[in-house]
N, C-alpha and C. Protein backbone atom coordinates (compact mmCIF):
# COMPACT_ATOMS: atom_id res chain seq x y z
N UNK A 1 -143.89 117.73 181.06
CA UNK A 1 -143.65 117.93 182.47
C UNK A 1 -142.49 118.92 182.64
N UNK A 2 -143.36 119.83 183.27
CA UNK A 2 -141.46 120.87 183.56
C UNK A 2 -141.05 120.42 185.46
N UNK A 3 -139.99 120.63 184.85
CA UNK A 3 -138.72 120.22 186.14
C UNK A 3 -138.35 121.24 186.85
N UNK A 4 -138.96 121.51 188.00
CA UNK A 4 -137.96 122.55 188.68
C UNK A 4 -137.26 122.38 189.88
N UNK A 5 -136.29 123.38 190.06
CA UNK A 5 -135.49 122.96 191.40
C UNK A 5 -136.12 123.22 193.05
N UNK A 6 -135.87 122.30 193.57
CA UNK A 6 -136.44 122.34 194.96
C UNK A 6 -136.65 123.39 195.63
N UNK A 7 -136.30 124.55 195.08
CA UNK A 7 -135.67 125.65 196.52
C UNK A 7 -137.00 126.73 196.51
N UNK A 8 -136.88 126.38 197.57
CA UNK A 8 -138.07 128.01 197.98
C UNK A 8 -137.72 129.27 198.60
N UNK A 9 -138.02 130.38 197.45
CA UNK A 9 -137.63 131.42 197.41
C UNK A 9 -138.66 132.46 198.61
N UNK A 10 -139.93 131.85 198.44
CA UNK A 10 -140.85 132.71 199.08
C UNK A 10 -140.78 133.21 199.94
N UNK A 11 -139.73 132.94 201.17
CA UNK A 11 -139.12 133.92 202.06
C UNK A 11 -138.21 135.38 201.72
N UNK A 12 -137.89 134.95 200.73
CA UNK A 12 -137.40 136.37 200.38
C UNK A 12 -138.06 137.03 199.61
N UNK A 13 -138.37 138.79 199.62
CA UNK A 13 -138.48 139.36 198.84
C UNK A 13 -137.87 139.55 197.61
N UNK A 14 -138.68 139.55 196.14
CA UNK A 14 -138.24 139.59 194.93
C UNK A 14 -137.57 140.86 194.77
N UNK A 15 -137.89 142.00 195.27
CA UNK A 15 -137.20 143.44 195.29
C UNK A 15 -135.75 142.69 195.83
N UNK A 16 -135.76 143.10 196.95
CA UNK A 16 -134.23 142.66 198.10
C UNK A 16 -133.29 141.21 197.02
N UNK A 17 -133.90 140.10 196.89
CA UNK A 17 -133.53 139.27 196.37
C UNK A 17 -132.98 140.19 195.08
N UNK A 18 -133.33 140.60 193.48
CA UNK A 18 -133.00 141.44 192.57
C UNK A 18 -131.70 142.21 193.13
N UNK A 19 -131.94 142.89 194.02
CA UNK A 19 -130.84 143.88 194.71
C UNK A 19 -129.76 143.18 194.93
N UNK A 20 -129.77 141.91 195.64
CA UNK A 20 -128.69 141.18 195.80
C UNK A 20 -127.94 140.89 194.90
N UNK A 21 -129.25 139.95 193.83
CA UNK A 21 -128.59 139.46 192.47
C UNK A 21 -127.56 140.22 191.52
N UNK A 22 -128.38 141.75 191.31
CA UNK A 22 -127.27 142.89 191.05
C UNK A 22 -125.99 142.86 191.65
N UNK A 23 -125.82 143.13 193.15
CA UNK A 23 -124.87 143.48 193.80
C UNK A 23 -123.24 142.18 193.12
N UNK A 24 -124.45 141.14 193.26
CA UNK A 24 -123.28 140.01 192.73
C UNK A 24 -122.83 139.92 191.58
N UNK A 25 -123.90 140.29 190.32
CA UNK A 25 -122.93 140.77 189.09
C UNK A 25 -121.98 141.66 189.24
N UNK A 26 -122.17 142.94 190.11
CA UNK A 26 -121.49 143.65 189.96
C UNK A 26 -119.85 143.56 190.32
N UNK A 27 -120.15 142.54 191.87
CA UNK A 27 -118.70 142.56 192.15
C UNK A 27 -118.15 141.49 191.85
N UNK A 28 -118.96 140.30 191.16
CA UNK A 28 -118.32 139.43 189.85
C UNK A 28 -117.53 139.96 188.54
N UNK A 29 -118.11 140.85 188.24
CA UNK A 29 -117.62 141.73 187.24
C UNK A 29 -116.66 142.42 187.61
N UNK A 30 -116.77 142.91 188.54
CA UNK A 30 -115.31 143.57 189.17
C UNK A 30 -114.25 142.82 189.55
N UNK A 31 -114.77 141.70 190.14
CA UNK A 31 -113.59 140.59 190.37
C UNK A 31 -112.58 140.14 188.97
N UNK A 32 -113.61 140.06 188.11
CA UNK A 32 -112.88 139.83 186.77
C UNK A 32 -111.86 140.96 185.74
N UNK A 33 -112.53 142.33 186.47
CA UNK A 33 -111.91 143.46 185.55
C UNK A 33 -110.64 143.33 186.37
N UNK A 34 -110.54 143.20 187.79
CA UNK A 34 -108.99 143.39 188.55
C UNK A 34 -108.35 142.11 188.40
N UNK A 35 -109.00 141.15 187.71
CA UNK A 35 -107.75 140.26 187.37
C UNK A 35 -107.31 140.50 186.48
N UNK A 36 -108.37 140.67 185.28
CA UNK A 36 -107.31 141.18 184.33
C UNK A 36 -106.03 142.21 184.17
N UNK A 37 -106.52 143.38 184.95
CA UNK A 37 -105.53 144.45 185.66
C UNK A 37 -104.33 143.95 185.81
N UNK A 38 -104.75 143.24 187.39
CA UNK A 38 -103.23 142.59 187.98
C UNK A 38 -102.04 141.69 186.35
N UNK A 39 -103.23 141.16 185.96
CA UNK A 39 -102.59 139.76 184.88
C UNK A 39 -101.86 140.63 184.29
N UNK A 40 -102.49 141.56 183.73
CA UNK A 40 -101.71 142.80 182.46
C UNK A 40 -100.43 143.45 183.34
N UNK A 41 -100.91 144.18 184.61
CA UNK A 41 -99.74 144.61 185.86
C UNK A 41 -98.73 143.65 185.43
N UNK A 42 -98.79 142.29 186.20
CA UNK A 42 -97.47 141.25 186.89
C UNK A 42 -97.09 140.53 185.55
N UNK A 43 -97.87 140.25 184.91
CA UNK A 43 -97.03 139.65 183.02
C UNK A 43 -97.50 138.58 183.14
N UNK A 44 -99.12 138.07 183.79
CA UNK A 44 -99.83 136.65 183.36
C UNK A 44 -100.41 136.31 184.75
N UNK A 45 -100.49 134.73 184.92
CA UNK A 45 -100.73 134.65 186.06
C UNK A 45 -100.19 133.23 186.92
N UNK A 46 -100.10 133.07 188.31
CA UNK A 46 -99.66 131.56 188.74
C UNK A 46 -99.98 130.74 187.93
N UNK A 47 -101.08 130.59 187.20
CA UNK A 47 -101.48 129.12 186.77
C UNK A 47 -101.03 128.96 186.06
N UNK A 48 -100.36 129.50 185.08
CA UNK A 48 -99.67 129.71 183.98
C UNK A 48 -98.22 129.43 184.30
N UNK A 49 -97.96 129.91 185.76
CA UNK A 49 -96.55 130.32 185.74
C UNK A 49 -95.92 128.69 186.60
N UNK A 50 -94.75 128.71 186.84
CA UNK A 50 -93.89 128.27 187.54
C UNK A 50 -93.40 128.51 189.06
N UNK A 51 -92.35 127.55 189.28
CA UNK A 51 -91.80 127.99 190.19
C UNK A 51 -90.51 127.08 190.44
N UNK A 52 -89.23 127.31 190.18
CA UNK A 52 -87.76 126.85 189.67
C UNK A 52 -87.02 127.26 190.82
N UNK A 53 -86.27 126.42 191.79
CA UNK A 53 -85.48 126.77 192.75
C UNK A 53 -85.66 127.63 193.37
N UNK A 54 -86.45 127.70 194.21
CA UNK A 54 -87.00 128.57 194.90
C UNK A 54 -87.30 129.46 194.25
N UNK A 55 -87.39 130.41 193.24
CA UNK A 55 -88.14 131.65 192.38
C UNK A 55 -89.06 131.14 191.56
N UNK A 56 -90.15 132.16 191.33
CA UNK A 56 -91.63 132.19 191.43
C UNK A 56 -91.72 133.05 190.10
N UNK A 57 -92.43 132.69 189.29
CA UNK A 57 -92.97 132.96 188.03
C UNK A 57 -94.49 133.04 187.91
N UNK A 58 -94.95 134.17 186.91
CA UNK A 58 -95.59 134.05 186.41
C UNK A 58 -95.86 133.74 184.96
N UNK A 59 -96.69 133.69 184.49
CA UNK A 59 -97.00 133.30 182.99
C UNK A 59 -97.77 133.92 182.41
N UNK A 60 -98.14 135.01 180.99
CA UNK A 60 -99.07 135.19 180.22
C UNK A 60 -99.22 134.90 179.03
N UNK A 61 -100.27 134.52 178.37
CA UNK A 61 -100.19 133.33 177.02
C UNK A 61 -100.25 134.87 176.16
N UNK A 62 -99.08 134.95 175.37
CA UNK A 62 -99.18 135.94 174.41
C UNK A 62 -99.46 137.38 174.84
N UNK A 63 -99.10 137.36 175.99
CA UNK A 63 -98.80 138.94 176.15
C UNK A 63 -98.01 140.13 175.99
N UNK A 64 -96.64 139.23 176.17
CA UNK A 64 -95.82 140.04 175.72
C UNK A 64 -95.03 139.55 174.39
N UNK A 65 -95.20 137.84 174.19
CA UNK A 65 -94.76 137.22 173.21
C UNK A 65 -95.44 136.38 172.54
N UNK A 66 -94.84 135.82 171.23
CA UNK A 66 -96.12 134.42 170.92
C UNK A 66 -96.16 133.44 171.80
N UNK A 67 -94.73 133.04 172.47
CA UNK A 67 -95.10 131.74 173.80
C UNK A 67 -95.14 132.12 175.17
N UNK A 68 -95.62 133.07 175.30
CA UNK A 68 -95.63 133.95 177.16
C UNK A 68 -94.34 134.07 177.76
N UNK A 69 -94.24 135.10 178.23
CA UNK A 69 -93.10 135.29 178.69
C UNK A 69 -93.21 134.96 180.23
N UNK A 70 -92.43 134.60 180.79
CA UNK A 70 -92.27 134.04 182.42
C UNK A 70 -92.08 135.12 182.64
N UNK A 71 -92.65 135.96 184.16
CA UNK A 71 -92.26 137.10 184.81
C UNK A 71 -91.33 136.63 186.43
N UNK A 72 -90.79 136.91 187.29
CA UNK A 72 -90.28 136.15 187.99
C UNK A 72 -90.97 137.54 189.09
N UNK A 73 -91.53 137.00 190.16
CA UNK A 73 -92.48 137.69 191.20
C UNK A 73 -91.95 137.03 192.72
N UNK A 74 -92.42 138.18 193.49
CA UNK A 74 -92.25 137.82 194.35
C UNK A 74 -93.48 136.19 194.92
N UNK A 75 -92.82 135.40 196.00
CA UNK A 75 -93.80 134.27 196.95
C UNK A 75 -95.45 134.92 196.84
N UNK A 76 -95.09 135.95 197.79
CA UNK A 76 -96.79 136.71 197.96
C UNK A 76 -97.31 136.92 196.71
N UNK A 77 -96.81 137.36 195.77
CA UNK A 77 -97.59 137.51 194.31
C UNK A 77 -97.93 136.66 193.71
N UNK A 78 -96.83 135.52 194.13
CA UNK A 78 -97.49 134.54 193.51
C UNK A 78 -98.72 133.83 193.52
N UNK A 79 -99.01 133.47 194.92
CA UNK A 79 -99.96 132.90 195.43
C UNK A 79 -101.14 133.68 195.39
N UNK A 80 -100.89 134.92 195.55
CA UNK A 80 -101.76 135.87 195.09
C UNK A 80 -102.58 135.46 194.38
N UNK A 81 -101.64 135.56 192.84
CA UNK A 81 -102.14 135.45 191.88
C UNK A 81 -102.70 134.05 191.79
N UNK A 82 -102.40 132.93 191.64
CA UNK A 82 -102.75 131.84 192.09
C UNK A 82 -104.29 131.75 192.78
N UNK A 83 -104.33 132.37 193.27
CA UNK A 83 -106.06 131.97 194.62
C UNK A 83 -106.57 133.35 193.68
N UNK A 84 -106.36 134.58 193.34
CA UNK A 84 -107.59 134.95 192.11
C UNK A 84 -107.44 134.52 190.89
N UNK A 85 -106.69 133.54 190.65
CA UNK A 85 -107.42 132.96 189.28
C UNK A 85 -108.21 131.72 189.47
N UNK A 86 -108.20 130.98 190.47
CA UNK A 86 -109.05 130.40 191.07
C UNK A 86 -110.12 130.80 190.98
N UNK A 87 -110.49 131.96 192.15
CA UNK A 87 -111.35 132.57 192.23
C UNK A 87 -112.54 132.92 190.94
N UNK A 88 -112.08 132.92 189.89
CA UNK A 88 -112.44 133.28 188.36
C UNK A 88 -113.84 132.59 188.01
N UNK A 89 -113.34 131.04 188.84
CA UNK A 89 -114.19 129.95 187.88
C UNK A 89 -115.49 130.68 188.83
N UNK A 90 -115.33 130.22 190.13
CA UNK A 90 -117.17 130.79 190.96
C UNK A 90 -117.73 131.91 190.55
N UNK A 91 -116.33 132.84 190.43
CA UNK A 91 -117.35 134.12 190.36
C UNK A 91 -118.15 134.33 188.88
N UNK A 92 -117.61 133.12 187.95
CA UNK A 92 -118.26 133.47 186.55
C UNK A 92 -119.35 132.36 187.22
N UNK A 93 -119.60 131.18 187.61
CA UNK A 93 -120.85 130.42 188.17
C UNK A 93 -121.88 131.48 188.47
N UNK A 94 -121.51 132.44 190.00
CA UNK A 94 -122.23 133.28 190.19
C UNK A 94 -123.00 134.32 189.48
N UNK A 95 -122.02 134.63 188.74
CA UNK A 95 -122.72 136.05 187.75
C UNK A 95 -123.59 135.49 186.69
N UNK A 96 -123.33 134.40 186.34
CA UNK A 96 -124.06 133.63 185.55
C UNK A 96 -125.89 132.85 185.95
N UNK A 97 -125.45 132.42 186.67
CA UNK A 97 -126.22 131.82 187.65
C UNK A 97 -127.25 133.33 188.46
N UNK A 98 -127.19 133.84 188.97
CA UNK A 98 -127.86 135.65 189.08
C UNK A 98 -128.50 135.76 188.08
N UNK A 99 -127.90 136.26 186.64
CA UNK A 99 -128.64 136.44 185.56
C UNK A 99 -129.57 135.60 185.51
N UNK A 100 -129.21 134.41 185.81
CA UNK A 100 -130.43 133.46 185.22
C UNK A 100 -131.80 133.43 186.06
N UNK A 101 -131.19 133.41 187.33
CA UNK A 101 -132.61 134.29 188.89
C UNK A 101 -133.07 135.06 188.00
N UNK A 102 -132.56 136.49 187.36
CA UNK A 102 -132.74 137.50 187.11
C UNK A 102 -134.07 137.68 186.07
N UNK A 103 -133.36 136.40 185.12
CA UNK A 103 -133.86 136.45 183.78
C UNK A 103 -135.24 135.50 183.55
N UNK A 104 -135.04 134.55 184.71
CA UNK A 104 -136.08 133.44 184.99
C UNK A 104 -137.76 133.78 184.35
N UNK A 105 -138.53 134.71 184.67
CA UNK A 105 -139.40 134.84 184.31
C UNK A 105 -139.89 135.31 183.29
N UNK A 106 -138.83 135.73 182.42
CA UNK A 106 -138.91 136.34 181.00
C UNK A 106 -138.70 134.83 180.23
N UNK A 107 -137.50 134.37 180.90
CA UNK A 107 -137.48 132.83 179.97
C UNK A 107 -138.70 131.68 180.04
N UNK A 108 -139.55 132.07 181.23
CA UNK A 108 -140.51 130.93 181.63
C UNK A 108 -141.46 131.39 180.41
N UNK A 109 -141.69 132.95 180.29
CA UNK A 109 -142.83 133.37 179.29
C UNK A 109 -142.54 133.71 177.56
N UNK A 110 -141.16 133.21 177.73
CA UNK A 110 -140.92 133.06 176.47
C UNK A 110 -140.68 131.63 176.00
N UNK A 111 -140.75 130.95 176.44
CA UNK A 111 -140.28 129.28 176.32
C UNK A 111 -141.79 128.09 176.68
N UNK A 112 -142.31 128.72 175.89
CA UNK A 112 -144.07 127.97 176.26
C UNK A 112 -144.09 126.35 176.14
N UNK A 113 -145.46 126.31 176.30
CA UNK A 113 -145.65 124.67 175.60
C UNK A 113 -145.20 124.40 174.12
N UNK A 114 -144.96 124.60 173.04
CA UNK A 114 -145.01 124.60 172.22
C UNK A 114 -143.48 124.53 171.87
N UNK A 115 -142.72 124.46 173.19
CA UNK A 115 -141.42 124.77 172.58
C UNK A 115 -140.75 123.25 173.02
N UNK A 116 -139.63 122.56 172.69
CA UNK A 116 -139.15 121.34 172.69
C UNK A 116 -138.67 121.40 174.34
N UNK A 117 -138.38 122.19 175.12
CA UNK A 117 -138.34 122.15 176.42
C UNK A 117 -138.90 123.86 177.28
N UNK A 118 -139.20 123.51 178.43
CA UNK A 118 -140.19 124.84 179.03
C UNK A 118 -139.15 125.50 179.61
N UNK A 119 -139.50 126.62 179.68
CA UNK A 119 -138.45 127.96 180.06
C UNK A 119 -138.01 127.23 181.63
N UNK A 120 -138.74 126.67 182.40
CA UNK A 120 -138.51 126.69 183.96
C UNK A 120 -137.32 125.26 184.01
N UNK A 121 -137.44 124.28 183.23
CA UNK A 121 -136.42 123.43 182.91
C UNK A 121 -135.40 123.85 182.01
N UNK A 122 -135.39 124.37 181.14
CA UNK A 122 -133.98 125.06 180.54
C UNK A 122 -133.28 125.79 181.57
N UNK A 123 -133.87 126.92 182.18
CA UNK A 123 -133.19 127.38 183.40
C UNK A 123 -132.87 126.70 184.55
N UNK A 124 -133.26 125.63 185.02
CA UNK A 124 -132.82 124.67 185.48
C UNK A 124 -131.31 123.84 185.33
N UNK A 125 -131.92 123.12 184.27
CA UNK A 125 -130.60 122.61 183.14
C UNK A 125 -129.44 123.69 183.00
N UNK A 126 -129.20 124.76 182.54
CA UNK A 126 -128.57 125.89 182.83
C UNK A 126 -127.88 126.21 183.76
N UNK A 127 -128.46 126.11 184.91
CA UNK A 127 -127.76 126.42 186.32
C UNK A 127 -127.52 124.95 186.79
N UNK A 128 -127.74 124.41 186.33
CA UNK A 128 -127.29 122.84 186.68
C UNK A 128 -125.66 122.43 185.90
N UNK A 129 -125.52 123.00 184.81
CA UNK A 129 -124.15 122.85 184.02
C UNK A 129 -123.51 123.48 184.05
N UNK A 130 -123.96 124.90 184.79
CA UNK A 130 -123.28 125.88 185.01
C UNK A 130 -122.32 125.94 186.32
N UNK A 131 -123.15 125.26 186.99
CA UNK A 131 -122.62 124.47 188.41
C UNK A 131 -121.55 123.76 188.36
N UNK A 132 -122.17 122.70 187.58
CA UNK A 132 -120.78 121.68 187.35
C UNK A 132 -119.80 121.67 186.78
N UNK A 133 -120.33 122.59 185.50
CA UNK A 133 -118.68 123.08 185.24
C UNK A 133 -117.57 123.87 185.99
N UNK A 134 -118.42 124.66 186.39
CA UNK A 134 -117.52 125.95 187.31
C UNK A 134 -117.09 125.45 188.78
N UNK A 135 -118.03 124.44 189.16
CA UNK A 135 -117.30 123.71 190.66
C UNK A 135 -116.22 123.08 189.90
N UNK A 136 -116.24 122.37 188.78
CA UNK A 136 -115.28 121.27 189.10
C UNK A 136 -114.22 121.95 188.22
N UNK A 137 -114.23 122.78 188.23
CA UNK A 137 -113.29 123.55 187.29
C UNK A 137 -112.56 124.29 188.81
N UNK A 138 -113.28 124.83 189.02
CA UNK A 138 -112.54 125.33 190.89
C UNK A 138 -111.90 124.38 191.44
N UNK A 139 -112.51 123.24 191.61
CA UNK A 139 -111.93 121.86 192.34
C UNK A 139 -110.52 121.67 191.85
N UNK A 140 -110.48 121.45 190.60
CA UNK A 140 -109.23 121.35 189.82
C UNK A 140 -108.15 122.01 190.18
N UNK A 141 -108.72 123.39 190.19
CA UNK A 141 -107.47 124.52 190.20
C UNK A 141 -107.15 124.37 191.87
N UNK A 142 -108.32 124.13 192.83
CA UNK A 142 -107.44 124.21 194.12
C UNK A 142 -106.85 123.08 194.47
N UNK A 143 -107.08 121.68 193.69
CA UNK A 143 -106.57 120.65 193.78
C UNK A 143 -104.91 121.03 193.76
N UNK A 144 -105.03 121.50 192.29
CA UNK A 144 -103.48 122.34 191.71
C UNK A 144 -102.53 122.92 192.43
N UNK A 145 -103.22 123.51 193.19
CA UNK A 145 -102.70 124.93 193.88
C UNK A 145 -102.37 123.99 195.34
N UNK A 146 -103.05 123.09 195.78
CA UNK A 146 -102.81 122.75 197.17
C UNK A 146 -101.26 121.94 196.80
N UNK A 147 -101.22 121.26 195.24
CA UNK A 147 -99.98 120.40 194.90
C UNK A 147 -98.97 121.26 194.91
N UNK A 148 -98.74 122.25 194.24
CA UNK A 148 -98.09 123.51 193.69
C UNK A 148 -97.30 123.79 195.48
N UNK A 149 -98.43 124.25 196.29
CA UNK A 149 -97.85 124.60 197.66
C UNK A 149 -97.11 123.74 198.66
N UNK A 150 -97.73 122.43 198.15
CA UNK A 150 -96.72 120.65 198.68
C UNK A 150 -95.50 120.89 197.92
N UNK A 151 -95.23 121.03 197.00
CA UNK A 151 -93.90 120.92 195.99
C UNK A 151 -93.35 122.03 196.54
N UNK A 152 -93.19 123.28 196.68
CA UNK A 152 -93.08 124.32 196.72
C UNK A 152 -92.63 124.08 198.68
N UNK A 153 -93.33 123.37 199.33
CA UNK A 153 -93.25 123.69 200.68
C UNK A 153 -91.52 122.25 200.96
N UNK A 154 -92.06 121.45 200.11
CA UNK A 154 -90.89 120.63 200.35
C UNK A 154 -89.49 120.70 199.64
N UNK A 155 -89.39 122.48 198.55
CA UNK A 155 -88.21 122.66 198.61
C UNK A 155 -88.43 122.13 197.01
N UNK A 156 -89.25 121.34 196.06
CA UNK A 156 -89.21 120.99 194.70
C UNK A 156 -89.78 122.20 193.63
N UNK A 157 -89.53 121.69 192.38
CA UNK A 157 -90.10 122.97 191.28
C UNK A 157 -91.51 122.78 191.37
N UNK A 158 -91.66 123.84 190.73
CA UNK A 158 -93.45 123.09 190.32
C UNK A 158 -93.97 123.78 188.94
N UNK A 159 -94.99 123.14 188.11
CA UNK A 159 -95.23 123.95 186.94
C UNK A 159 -94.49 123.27 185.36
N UNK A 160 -94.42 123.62 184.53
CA UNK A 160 -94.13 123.41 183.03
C UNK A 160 -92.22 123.21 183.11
């Protein structure tokens, strides 16, 4: 028995739909090349970093040293940085999750009867773990980040 997910696509065109799917790797991928940018720019990132009497740190694991060096940034950079590394976990869900739209019918016709599970349930399963990791991996970090901005708003440190 193959398993598939509820959703009906048939309102959209497979052309337009493809086009989309692209568009979202692309600026998934881009989302990820300018973090790295910034990370390499500012010397790491909030999640990494601190924040000690009122001044604001960042953190990069082995960038400039073997134990990261703290960069000390401005409030706005921080948080900045902070909400796009967040950002990280969806947009890898997304780009991931696209490919797999993308790739769906090559995996359905490569993954036959004959195989220990059918292409249309592996891709399923797939975007199903792909989900849950990357939501609750987001959840986490804005859980973090909402604590980080409580500590931070009432005047305490926050961080390592």
């Amino acid at each position: 028995m193959d398993f598939e997910l509820p959703i009906d696509t048939s309102y959209m065109p497979r052309r337009l739909r493809n086009k989309i799917l692209i568009w979202l790797i692309g600026l998934g991928l881009l989302n990820c090349l300018l973090f790295t940018v910034v990370y390499a720019y500012i010397g790491g990132d909030a999640l990494n970093g601190k924040v000690v009497d009122s001044r604001f740190y960042v953190r990069g694991h082995f960038l400039r040293d073997a134990g990261g060096q703290a960069t000390e940034v401005s409030q706005a950079v921080w948080i900045y940085s902070f909400v796009h590394a967040i950002s990280i976990w969806p947009t890898i869900g997304g780009v991931l999750c696209s490919m797999l739209v993308l790739a769906r019918p090559h995996i359905i016709a490569t993954m036959q009867e004959e195989m220990v599970i059918r292409g249309g349930s592996f891709v399923s399963a797939a975007m199903t773990l792909i989900l849950i990791v990357t939501g609750a991996s987001t959840v986490h970090f804005v859980i973090d980040f909402i604590r980080a901005m409580m500590a931070v708003g009432a005047g305490h440190n926050f961080g390592p």
